[in-house]
C-alpha atoms as a PDB file:
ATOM      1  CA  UNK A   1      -2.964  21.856 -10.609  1.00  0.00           C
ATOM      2  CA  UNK A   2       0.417  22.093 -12.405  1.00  0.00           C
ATOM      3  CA  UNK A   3       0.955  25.393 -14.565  1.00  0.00           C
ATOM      4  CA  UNK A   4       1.158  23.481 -17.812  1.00  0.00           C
ATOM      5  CA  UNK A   5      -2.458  22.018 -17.275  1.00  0.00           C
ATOM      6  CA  UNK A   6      -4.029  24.894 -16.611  1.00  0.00           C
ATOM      7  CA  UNK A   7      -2.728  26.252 -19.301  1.00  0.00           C
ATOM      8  CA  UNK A   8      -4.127  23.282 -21.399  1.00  0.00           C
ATOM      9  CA  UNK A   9      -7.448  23.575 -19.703  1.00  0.00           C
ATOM     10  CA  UNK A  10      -7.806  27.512 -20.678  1.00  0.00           C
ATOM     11  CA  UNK A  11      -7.065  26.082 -24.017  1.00  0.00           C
ATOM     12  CA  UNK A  12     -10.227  24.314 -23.981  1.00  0.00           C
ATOM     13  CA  UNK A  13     -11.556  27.219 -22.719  1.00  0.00           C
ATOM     14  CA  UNK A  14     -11.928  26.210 -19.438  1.00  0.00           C
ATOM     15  CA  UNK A  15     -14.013  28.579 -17.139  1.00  0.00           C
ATOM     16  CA  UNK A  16     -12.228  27.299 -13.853  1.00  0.00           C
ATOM     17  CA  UNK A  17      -9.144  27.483 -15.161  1.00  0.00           C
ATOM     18  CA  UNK A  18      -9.608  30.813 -16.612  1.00  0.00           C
ATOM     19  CA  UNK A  19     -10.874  31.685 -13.050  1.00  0.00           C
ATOM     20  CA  UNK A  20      -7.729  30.459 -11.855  1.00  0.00           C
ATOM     21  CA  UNK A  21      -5.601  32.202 -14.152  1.00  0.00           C
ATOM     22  CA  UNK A  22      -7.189  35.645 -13.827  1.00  0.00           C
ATOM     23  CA  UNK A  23      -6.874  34.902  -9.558  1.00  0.00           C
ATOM     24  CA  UNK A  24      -3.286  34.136 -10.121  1.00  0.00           C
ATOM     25  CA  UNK A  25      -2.032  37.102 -12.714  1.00  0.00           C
ATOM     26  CA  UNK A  26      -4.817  39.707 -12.326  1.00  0.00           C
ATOM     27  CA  UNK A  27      -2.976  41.980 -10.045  1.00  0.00           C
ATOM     28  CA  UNK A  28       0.335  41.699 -11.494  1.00  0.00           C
ATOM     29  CA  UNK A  29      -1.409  42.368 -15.126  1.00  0.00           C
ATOM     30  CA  UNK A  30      -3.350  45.136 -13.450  1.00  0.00           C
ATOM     31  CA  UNK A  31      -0.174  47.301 -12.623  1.00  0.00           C
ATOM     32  CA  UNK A  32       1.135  46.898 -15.771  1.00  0.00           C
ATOM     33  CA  UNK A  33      -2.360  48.298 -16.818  1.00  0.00           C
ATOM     34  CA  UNK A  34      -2.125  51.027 -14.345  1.00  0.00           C
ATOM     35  CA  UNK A  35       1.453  52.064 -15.791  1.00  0.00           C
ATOM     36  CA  UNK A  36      -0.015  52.254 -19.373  1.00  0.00           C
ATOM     37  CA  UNK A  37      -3.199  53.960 -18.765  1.00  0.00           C
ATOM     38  CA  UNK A  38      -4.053  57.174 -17.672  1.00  0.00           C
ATOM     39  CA  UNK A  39      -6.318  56.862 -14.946  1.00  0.00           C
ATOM     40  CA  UNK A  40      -7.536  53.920 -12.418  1.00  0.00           C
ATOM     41  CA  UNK A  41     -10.597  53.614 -14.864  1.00  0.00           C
ATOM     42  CA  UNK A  42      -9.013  52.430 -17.957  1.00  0.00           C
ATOM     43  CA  UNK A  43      -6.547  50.463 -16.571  1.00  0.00           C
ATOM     44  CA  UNK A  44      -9.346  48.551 -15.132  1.00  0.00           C
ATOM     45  CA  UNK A  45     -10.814  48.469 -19.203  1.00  0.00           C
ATOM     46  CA  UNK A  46      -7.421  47.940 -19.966  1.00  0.00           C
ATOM     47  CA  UNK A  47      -7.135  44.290 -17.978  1.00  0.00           C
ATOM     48  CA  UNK A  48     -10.256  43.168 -18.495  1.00  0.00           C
ATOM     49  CA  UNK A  49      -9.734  43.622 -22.350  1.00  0.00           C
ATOM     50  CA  UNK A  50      -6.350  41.680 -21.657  1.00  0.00           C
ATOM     51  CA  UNK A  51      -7.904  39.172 -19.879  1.00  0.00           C
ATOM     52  CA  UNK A  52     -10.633  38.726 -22.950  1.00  0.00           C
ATOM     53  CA  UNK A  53      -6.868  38.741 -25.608  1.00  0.00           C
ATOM     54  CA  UNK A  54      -5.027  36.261 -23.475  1.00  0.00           C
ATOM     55  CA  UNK A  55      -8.020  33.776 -23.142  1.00  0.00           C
ATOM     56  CA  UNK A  56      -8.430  33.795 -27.194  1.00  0.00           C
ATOM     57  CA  UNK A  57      -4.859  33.857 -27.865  1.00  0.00           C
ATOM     58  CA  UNK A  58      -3.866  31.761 -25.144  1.00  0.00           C
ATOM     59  CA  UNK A  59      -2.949  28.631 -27.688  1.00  0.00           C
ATOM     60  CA  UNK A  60      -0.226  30.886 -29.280  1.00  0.00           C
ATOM     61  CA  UNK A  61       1.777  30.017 -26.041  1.00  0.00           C
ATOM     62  CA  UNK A  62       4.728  27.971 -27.252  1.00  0.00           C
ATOM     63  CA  UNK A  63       5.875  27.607 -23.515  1.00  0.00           C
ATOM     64  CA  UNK A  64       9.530  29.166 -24.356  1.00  0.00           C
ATOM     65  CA  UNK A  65      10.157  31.734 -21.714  1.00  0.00           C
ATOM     66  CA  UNK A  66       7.869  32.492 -18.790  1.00  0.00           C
ATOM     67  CA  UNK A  67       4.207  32.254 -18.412  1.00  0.00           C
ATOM     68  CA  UNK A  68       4.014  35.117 -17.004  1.00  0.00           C
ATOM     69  CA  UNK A  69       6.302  37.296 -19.358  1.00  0.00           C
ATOM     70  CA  UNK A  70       3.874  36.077 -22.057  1.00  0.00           C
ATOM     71  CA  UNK A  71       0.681  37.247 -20.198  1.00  0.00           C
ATOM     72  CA  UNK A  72       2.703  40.836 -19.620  1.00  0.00           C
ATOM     73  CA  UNK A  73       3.738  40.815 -23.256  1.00  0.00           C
ATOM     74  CA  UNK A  74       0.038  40.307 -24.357  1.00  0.00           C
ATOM     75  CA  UNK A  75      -0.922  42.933 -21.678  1.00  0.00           C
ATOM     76  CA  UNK A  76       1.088  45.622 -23.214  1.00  0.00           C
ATOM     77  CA  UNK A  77       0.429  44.635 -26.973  1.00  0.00           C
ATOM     78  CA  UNK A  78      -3.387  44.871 -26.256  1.00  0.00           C
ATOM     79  CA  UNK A  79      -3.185  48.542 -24.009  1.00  0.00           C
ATOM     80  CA  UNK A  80      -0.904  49.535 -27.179  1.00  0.00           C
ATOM     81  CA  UNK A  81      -3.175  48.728 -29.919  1.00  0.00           C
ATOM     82  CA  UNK A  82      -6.034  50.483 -27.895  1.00  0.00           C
ATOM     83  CA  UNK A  83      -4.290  53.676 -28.524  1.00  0.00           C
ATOM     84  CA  UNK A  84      -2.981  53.157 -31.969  1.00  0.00           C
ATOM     85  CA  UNK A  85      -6.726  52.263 -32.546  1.00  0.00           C
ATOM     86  CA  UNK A  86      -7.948  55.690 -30.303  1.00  0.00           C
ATOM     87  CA  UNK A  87      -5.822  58.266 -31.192  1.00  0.00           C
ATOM     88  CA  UNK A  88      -2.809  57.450 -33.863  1.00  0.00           C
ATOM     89  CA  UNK A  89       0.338  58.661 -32.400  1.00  0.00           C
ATOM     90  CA  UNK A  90       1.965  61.610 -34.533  1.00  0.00           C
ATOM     91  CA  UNK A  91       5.586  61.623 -36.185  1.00  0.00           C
ATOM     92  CA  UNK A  92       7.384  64.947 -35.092  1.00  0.00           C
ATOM     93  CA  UNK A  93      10.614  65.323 -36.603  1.00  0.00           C
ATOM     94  CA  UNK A  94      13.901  64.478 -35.150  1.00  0.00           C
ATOM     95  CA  UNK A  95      15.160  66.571 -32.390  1.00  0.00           C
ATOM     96  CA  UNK A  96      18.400  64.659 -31.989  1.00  0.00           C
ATOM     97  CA  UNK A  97      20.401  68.271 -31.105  1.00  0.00           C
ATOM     98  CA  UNK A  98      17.902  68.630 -28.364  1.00  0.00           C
ATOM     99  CA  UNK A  99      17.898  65.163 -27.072  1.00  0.00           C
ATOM    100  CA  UNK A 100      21.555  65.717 -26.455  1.00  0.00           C
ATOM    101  CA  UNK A 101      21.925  69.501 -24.761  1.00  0.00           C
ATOM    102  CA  UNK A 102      19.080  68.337 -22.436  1.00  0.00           C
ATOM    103  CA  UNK A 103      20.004  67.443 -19.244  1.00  0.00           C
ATOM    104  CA  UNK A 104      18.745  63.747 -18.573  1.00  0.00           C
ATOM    105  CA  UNK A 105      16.557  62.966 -15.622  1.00  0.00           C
ATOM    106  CA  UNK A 106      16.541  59.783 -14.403  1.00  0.00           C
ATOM    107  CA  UNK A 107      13.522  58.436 -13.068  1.00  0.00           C
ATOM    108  CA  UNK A 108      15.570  56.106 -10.177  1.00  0.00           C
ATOM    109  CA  UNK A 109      17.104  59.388  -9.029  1.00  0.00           C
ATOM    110  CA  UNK A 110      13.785  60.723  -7.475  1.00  0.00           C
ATOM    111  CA  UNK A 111      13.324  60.030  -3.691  1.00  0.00           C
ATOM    112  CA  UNK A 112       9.323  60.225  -4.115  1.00  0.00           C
ATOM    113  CA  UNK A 113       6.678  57.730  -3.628  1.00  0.00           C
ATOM    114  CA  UNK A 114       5.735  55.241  -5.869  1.00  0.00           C
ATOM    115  CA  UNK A 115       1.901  57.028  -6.083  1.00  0.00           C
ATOM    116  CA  UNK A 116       3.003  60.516  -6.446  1.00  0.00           C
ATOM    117  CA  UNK A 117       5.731  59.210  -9.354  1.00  0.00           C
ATOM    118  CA  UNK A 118       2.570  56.876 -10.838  1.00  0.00           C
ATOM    119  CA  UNK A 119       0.534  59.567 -10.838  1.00  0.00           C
ATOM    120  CA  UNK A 120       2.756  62.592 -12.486  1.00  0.00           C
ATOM    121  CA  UNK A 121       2.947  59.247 -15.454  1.00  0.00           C
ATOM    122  CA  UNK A 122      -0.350  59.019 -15.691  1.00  0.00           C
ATOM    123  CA  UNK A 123      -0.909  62.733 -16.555  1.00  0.00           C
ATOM    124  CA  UNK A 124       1.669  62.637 -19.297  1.00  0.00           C
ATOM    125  CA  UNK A 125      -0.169  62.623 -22.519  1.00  0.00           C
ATOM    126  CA  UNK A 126      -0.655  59.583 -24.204  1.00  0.00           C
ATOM    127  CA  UNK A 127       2.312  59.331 -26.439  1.00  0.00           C
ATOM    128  CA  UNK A 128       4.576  60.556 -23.870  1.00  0.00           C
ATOM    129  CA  UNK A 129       3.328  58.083 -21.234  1.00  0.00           C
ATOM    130  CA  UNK A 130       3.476  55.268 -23.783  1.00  0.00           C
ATOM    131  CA  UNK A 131       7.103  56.091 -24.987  1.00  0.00           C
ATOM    132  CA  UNK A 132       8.061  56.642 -21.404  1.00  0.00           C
ATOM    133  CA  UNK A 133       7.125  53.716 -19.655  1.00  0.00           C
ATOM    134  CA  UNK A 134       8.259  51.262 -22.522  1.00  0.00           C
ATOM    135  CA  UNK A 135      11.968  52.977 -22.760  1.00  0.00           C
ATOM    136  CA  UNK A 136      12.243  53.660 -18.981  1.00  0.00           C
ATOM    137  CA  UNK A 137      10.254  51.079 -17.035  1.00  0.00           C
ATOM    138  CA  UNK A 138      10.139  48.062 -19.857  1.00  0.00           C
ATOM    139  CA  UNK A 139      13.712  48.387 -21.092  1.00  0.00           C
ATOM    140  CA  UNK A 140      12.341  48.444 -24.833  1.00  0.00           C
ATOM    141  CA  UNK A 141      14.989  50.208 -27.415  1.00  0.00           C
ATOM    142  CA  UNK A 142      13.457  53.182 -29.161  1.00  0.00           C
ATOM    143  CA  UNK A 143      13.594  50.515 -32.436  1.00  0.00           C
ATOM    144  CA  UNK A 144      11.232  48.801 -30.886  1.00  0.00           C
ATOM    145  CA  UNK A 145       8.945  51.285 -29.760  1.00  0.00           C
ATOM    146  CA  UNK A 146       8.740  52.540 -32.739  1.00  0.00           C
ATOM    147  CA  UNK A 147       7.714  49.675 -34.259  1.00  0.00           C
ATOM    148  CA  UNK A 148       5.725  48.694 -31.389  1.00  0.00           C
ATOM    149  CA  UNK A 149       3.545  52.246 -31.697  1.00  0.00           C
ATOM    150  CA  UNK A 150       4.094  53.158 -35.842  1.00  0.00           C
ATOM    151  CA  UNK A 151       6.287  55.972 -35.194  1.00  0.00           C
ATOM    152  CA  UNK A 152       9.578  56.970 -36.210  1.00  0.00           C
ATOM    153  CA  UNK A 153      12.942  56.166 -34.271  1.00  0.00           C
ATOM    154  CA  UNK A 154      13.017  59.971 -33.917  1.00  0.00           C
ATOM    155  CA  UNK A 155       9.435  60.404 -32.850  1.00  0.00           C
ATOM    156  CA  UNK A 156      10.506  58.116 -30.429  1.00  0.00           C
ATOM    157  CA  UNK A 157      13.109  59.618 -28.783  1.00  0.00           C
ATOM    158  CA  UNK A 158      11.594  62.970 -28.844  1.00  0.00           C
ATOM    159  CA  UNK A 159       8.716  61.815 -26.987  1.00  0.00           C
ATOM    160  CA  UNK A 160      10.926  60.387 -24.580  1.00  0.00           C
ATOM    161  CA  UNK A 161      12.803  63.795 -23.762  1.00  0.00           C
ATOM    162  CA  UNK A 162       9.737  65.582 -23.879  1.00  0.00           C
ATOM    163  CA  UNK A 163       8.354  63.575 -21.091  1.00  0.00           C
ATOM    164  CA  UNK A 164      10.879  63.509 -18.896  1.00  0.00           C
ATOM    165  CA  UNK A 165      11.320  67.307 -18.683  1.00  0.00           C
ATOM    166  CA  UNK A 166       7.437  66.855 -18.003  1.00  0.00           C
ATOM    167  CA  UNK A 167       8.025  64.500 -14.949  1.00  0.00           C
ATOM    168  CA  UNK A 168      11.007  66.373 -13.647  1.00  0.00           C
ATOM    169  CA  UNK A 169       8.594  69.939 -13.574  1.00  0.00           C
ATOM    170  CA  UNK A 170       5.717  68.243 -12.305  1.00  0.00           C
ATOM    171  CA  UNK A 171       8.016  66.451  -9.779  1.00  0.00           C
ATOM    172  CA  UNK A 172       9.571  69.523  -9.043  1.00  0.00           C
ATOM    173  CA  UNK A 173       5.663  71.196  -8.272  1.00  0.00           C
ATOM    174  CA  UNK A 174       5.065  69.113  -6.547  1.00  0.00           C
ATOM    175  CA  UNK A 175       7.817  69.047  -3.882  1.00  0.00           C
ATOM    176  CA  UNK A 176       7.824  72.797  -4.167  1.00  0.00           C
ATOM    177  CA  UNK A 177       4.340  72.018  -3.148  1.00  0.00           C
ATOM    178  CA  UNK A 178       4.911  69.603  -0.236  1.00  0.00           C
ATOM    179  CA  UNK A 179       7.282  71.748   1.688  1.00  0.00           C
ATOM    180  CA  UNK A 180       5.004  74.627   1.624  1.00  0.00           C
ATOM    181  CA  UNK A 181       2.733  72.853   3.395  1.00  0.00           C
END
């Protein structure tokens, strides 16, 4: 079956072609869960809530752009607006002079694994994790994430600089860590 028909058939709501769907996308949409959530747990919540979003919304899809871009998009929308809905993020005010005397850390710089970097994200609170993986991993301006999570620009960027000195200490633990053993 051609992508455009089973799109038409999860229109109807489908429950093969959801099937299919889900078979197809679920483990692709399930690391983009993992990225945004803080344990294994909730990213599991976090897809099947997803799933449930993409299934009602799944008419919206004006077939510009890529399937699957639209499936991510409505992944990280729905993870979002579970922790607007949780916990609303906080606006700190701007620390633009510290944003620029810190010294940057660049996630791509880091010669560890893929599950030790995944899982010093994953301990980042919330906000941090949120800001972090949308400016860093998504390649979302801090316009955007703001907008995206009701915070300021400033907020934003904050969060941003306050999570990567996070990652580079834990980072730095833990390979402190790993050669002492």
């Amino acid at each position: 079956m051609k992508l455009e028909e089973l799109i038409q058939e999860c229109c109807k709501q489908k429950i093969t072609a959801q099937s299919t769907v889900y078979q197809l996308y679920a483990d692709k949409l399930f690391a983009v869960c993992l990225k945004y959530s803080s344990n294994y747990q909730d990213a599991e919540d976090n897809l099947q809530d997803s799933f449930m979003t993409i299934f009602e919304k799944i008419k919206q899809y004006n077939h510009k752009g890529s399937f699957e871009g639209w499936l991510k998009r409505v992944t990280v929308n729905t993870v979002l607006q579970k922790y607007r809905v949780k916990s609303p993020l906080q606006n700190v005010s701007d620390f633009s002079d510290e944003l620029e005397t810190e010294e940057e850390f660049n996630i791509e710089d880091t010669s560890f694994n893929v599950d030790v970097l995944l899982g010093c994200i994953q301990q980042l609170p919330d906000q941090y994790r949120l800001v972090f993986n949308l400016y860093v991993l998504d390649d979302y301006a801090h316009k955007d994430i703001a907008e995206m999570l009701g915070i300021s620009v400033g907020t934003s960027k904050s969060n941003l600089s306050r999570a990567r000195k996070i990652l580079k200490d834990q980072l730095e633990m833990h390979q402190k860590t790993t050669v002492n053993d």
